[in-house]
Protein backbone atom coordinates (compact mmCIF):
# COMPACT_ATOMS: atom_id res chain seq x y z
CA UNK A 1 -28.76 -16.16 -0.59
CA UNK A 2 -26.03 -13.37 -0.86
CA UNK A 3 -26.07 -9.88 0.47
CA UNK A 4 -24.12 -7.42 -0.99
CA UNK A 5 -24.11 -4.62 1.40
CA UNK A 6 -23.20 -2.66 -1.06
CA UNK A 7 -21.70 -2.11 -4.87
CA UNK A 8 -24.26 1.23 -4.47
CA UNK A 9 -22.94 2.54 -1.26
CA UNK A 10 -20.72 2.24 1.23
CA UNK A 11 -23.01 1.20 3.58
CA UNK A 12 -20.23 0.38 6.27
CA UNK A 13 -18.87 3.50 6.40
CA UNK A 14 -22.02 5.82 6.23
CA UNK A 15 -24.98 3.72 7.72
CA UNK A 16 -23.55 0.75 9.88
CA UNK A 17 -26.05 1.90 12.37
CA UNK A 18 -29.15 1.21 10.02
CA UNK A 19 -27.47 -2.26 8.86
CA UNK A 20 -27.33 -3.10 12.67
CA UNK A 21 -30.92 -1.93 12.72
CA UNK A 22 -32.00 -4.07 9.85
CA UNK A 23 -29.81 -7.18 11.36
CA UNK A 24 -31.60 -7.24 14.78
CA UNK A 25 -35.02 -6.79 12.83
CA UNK A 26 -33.63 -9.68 10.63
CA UNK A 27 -35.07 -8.15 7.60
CA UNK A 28 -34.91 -5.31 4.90
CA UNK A 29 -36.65 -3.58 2.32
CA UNK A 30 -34.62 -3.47 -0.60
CA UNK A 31 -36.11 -1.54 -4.72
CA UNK A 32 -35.67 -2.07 -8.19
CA UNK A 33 -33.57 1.24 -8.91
CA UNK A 34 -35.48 1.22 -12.27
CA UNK A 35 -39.32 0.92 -11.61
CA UNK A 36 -38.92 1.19 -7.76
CA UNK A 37 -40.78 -1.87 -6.79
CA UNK A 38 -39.97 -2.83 -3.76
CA UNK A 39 -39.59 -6.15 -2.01
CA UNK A 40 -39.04 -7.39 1.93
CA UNK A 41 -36.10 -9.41 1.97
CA UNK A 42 -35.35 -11.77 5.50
CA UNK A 43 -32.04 -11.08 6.78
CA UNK A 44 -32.94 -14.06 9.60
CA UNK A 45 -29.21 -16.02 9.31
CA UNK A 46 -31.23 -18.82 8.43
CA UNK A 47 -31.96 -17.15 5.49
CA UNK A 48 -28.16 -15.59 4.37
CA UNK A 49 -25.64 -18.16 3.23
CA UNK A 50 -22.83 -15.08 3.41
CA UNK A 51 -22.95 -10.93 3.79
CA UNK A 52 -20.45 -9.39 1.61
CA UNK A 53 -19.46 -6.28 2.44
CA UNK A 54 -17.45 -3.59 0.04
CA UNK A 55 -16.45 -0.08 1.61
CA UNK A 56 -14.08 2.63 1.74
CA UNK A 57 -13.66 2.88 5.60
CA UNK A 58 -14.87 0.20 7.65
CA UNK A 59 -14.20 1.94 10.91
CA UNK A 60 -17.75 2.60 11.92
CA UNK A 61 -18.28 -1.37 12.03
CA UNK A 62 -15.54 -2.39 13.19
CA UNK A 63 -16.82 -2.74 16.82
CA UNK A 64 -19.81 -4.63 15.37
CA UNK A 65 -18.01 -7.23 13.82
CA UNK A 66 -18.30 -9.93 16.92
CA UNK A 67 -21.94 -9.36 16.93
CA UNK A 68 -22.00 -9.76 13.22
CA UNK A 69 -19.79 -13.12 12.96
CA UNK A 70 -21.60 -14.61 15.84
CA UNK A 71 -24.66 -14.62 13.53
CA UNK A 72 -23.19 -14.57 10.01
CA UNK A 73 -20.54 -15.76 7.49
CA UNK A 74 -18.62 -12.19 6.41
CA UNK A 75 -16.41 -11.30 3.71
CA UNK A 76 -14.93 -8.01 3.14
CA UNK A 77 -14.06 -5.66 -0.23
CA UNK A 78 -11.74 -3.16 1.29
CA UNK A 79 -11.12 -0.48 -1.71
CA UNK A 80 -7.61 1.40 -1.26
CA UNK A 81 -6.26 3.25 -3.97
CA UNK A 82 -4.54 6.28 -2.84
CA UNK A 83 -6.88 9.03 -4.21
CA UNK A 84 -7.47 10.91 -1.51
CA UNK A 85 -8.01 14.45 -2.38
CA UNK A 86 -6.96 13.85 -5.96
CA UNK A 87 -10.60 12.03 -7.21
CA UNK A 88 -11.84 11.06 -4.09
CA UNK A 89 -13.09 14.11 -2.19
CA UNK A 90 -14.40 12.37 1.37
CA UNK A 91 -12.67 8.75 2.29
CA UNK A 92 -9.96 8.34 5.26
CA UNK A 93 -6.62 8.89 4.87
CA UNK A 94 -5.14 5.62 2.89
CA UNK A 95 -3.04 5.26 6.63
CA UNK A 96 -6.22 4.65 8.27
CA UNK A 97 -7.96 2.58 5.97
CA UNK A 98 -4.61 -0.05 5.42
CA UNK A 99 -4.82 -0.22 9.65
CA UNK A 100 -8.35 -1.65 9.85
CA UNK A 101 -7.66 -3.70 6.67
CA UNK A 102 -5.11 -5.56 9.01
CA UNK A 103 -7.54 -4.89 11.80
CA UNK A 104 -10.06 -7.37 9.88
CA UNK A 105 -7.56 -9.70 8.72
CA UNK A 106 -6.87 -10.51 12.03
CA UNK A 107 -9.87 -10.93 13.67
CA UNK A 108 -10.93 -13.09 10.69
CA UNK A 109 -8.29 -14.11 8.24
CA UNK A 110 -6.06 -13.11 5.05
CA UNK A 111 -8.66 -15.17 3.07
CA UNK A 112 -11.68 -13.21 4.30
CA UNK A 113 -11.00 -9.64 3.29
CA UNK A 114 -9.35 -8.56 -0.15
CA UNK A 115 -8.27 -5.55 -1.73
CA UNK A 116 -10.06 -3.33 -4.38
CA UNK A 117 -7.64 -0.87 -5.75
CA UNK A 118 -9.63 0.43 -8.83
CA UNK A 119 -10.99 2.01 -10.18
CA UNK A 120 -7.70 3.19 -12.05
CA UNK A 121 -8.39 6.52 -13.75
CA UNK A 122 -5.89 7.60 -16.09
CA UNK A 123 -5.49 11.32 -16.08
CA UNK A 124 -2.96 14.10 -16.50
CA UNK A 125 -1.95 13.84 -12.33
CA UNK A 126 -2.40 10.39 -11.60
CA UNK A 127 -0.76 8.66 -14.75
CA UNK A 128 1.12 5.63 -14.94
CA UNK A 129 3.64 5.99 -12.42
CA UNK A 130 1.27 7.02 -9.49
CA UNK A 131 -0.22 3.96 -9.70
CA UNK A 132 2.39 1.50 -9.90
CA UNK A 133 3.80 3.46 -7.22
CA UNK A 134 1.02 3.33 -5.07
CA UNK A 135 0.23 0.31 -5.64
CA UNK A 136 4.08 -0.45 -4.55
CA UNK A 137 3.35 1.24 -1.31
CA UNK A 138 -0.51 -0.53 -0.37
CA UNK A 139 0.86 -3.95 -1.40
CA UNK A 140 3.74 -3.56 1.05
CA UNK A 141 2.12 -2.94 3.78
CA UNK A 142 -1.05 -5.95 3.06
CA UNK A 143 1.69 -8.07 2.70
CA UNK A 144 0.39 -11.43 4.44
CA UNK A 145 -2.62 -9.66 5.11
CA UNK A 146 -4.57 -10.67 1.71
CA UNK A 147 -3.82 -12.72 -1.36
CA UNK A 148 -6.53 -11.47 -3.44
CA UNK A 149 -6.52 -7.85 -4.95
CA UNK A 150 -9.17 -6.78 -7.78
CA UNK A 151 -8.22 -4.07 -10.52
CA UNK A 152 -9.96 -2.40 -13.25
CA UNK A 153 -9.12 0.97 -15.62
CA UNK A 154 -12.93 3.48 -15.15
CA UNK A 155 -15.46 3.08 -17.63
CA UNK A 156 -16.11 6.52 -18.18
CA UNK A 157 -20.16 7.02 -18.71
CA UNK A 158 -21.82 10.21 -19.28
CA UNK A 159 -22.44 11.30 -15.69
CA UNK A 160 -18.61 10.40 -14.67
CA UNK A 161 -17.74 12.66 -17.84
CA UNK A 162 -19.81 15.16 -17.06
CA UNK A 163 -17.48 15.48 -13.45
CA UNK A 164 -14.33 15.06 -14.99
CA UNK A 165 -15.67 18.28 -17.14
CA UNK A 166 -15.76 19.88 -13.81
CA UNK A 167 -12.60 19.01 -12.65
CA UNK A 168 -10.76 20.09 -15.27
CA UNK A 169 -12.27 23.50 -14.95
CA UNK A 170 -11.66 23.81 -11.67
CA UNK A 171 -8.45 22.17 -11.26
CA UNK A 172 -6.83 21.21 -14.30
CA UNK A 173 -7.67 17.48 -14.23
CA UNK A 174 -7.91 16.21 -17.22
CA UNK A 175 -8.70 12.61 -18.76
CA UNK A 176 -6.01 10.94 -20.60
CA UNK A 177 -7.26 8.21 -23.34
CA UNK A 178 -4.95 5.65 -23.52
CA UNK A 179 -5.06 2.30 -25.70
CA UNK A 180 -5.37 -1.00 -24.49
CA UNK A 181 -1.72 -2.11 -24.88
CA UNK A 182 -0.76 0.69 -22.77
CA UNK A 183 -3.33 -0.75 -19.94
CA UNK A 184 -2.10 -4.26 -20.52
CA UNK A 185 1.68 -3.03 -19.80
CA UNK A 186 0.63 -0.78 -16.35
CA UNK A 187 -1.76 -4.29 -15.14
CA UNK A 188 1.34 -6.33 -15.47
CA UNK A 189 3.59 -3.95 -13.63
CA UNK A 190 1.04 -4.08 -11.15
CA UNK A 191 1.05 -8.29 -11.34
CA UNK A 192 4.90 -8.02 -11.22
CA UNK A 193 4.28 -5.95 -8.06
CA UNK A 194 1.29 -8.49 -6.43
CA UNK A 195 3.80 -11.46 -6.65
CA UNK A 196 6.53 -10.00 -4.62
CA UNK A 197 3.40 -9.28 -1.94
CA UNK A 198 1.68 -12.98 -2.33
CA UNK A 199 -0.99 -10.68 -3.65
CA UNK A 200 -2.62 -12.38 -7.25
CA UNK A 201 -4.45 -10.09 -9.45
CA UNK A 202 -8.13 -10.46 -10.63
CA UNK A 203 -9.80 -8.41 -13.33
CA UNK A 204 -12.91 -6.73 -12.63
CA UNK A 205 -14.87 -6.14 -16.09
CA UNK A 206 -11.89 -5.71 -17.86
CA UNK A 207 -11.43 -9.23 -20.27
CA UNK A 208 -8.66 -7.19 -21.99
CA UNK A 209 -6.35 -7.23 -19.13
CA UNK A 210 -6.71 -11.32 -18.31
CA UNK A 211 -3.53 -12.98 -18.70
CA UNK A 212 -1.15 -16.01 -17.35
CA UNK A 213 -1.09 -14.19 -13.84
CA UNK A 214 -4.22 -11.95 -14.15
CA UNK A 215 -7.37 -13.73 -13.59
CA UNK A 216 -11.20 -12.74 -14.14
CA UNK A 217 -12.60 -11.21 -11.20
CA UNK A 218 -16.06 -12.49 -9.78
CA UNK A 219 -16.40 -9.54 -6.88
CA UNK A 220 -19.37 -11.87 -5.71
CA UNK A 221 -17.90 -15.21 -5.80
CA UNK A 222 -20.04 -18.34 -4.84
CA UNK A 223 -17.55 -20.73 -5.64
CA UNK A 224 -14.74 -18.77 -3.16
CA UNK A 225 -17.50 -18.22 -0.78
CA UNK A 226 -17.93 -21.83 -0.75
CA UNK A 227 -14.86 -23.08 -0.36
CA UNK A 228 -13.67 -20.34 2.42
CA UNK A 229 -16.89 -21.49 4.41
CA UNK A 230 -16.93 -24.70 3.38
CA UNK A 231 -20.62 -24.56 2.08
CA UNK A 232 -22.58 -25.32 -1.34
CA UNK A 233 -24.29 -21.95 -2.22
CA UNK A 234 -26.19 -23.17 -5.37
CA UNK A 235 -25.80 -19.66 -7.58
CA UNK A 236 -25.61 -19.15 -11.09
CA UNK A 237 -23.78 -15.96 -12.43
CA UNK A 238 -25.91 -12.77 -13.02
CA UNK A 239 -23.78 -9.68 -14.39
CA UNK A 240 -24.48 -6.42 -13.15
CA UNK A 241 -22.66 -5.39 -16.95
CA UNK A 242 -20.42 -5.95 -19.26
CA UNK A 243 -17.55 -8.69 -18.94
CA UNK A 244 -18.87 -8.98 -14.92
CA UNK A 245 -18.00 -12.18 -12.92
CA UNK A 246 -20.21 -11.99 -10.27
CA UNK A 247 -22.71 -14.53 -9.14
CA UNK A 248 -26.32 -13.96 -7.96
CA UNK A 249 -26.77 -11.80 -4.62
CA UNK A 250 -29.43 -9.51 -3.39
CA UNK A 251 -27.71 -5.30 -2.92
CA UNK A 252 -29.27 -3.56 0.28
CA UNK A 253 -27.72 -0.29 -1.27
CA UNK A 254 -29.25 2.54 -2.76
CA UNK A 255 -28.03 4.30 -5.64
CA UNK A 256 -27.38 8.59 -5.15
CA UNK A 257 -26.29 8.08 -1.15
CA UNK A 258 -22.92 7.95 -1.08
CA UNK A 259 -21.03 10.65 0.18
CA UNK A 260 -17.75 9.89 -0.43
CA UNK A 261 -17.76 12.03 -2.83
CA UNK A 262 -15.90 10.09 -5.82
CA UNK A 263 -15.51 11.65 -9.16
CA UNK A 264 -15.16 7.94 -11.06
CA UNK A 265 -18.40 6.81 -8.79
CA UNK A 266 -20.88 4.80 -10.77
CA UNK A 267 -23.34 4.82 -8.39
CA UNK A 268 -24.11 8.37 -7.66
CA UNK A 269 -25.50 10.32 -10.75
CA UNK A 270 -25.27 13.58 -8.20
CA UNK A 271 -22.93 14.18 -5.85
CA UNK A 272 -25.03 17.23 -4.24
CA UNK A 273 -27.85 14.73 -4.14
CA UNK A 274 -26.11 11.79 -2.77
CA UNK A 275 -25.51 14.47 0.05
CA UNK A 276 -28.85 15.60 0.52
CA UNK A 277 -30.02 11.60 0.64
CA UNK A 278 -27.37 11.17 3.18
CA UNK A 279 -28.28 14.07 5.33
CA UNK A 280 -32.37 12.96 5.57
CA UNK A 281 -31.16 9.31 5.92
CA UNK A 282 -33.04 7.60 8.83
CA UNK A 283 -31.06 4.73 10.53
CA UNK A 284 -34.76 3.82 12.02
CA UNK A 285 -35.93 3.16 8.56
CA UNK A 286 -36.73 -0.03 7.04
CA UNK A 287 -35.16 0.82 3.93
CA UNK A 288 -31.92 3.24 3.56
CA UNK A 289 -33.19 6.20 1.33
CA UNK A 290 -36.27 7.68 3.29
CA UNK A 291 -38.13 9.18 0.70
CA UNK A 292 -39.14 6.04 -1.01
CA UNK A 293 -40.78 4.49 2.18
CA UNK A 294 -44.38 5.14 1.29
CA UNK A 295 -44.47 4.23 -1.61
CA UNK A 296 -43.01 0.74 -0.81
CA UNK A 297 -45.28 0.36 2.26
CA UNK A 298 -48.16 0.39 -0.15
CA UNK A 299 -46.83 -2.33 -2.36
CA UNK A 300 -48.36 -5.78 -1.70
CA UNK A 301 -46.33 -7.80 0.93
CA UNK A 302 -43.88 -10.08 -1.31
CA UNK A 303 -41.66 -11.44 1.50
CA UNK A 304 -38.86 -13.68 0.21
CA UNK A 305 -39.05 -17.18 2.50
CA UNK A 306 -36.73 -18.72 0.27
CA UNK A 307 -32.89 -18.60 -1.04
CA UNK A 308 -33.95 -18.47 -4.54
CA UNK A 309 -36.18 -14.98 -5.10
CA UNK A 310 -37.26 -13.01 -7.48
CA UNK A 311 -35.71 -10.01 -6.83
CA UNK A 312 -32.54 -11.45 -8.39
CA UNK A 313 -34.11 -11.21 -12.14
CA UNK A 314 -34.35 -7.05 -11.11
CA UNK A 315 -31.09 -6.59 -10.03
C-alpha cells in the first residue's frame, strides 16, 4: 500500500502534528469525498510499502523526519514555482522552501525528493518569460540536489475560473489562452534548461507536451518506488483524471483545507472555507476535517488488514 499524504492538502505544512498523531496510533480514517463513506485505514509500517509526501513547505516536519524514516520508506514532492504573492497568496518565500529542499536531499538523497514546478498558469504577469526565468533560477540552485522535476500548464475548471474572475477585478490578472504549440515551445525551453541542471522533465497530465526529453509523469510511481527501495509493490495504475500516470495509493487528505491560499488550487472549491476547516482542525482527531467525525464513527468498522483494499476503487 501507498499513502499519499496529500494531492488534497498540504498536509506537511499545515497538520504535521495530526500525521504524527495518526503515525503513533498507526492508523487513520480516511472518506470518499463524493458519498463520504468512510473507511479505517492501518498506517502500522507493516502495512505501508512507502508514504509519499507532496507540500509547499515542509518545514513543520522537518524535525520529524528521523522518527518518520526509522519506521517508513519516504519520498518527497517539493512544489516550487515562484508564485509567491502573484497566485499563491500563503506559501514561504521560494528562498526558504529551495533550503529545506536541499535540507531533505541530504538527509535522504537526490533520488528521494523531486521537484513540482506547476502548475504553470499563463496570464498577463506571469507569461512566458517568468517562467523560463524562474525556472532558470530554481534549477540552479537544485542543481545535484534532484534529477526529477514534474511540469504541467493549469487546467482551468469552473471554480479556478471563477478566482481568476476575481483576480482580475481586483488586480488586473488576467488569463491568457494560448495554443498548444506555444506550450510545446515554453516545455522545451524549460527541458533545454533541466539538462544543463541534470534535472529531466516529466509531464504531469499533459500528453501534449511528451517528447524525446519530456517524459510522462506518474506523481505516484510504483515502479520508481520500487526500484529506489528496492521492493516489488504489486500496483496497477488508477488515474485520478485525464492523461494521469499515477499508480494505486490511498490520500489521507481532505479536500477544502488548504490554506495556502492558491488561485490555480484544484483541491479547494473555497478558499474562505478551506480557512474555516483549517481553523476548527483538531490534530487529536482521527480524521483531518472535524466535522465529518460522527458521521464516520457510525459507519460499520471496515478496517483494511490487507495491501490490496477497497478504498482504492473510491479514490
Amino acid at each position: 500500500m501507498i499513502i499519499s499524504a496529500s494531492r488534497r492538502t498540504d498536509i506537511p505544512a499545515f497538520y504535521a502534528e495530526w500525521f504524527m498523531n495518526r503515525v503513533r496510533d498507526e492508523k487513520v480514517i480516511i472518506y470518499n469525498p463524493y458519498n463520504k463513506l468512510g473507511q479505517e485505514i492501518s498506517l502500522n509500517p507493516e502495512d505501508v510499502d512507502v508514504i509519499v509526501f507532496w507540500s509547499k513547505n515542509y518545514g513543520p516536519l522537518l524535525n520529524k523526519l528521523e522518527e518518520l524514516k526509522d519506521k517508513y520508506r519516504l519520498y518527497f514532492l517539493f512544489t516550487i514555482t515562484g508564485l509567491k504573492g502573484i497566485l499563491e497568496e500563503n506559501v514561504i518565500d521560494p528562498n526558504i522552501a529551495i533550503e529545506q529542499f536541499i535540507n531533505i536531499s541530504t538527509k535522504f538523497s537526490p533520488e528521494h525528493i523531486q521537484w513540482r514546478f506547476d502548475p504553470i498558469v499563463l496570464t498577463n504577469v506571469t507569461e512566458a518569460d517568468f517562467y523560463i526565468n524562474k525556472f532558470a533560477e530554481i534549477a540552479k540552485r537544485l542543481y545535484g540536489y534532484t534529477h526529477r522535476c514534474y511540469i504541467s500548464f493549469a487546467n482551468i475548471y469552473t471554480k479556478v475560473l471563477r478566482n481568476f474572475e476575481y483576480l482580475e477585478k481586483v488586480r488586473d490578472v488576467k488569463l491568457l489562452d494560448k495554443n498548444i504549440i506555444y506550450k510545446k515551445e515554453v516545455a522545451e525551453k524549460l527541458a533545454d534548461i533541466g539538462e544543463k541542471y541534470d534535472i529531466k522533465l516529466y509531464s504531469c497530465c499533459n500528453d501534449f507536451l511528451i517528447s524525446d526529453r519530456i517524459s510522462k509523469a506518474s506523481c505516484i510511481d510504483a515502479k520508481y518506488l520500487n526500484r529506489l527501495f528496492n521492493i516489488n509493490i504489486k500496483l496497477s495504475k488508477s488515474p485520478t483524471r485525464k492523461q494521469c500516470g499515477c499508480y494505486k495509493s490511498v490520500d489521507i487528505g481532505v479536500y477544502n483545507t488548504c490554506p495556502n491560499g492558491c488561485y490555480y488550487c484544484y483541491a479547494n472549491y473555497n478558499r474562505e472555507l478551506a480557512m474555516k476547516n483549517y481553523n476548527q482542525h483538531n490534530p487529536e482527531s482521527m480524521f483531518l476535517l472535524n466535522k465529518d467525525i460522527e458521521l464516520i464513527k457510525r459507519l460499520p468498522d471496515r478496517k483494511c488488514e490487507s495491501k490490496q483494499i477497497s478504498i482504492f476503487d473510491m479514490i
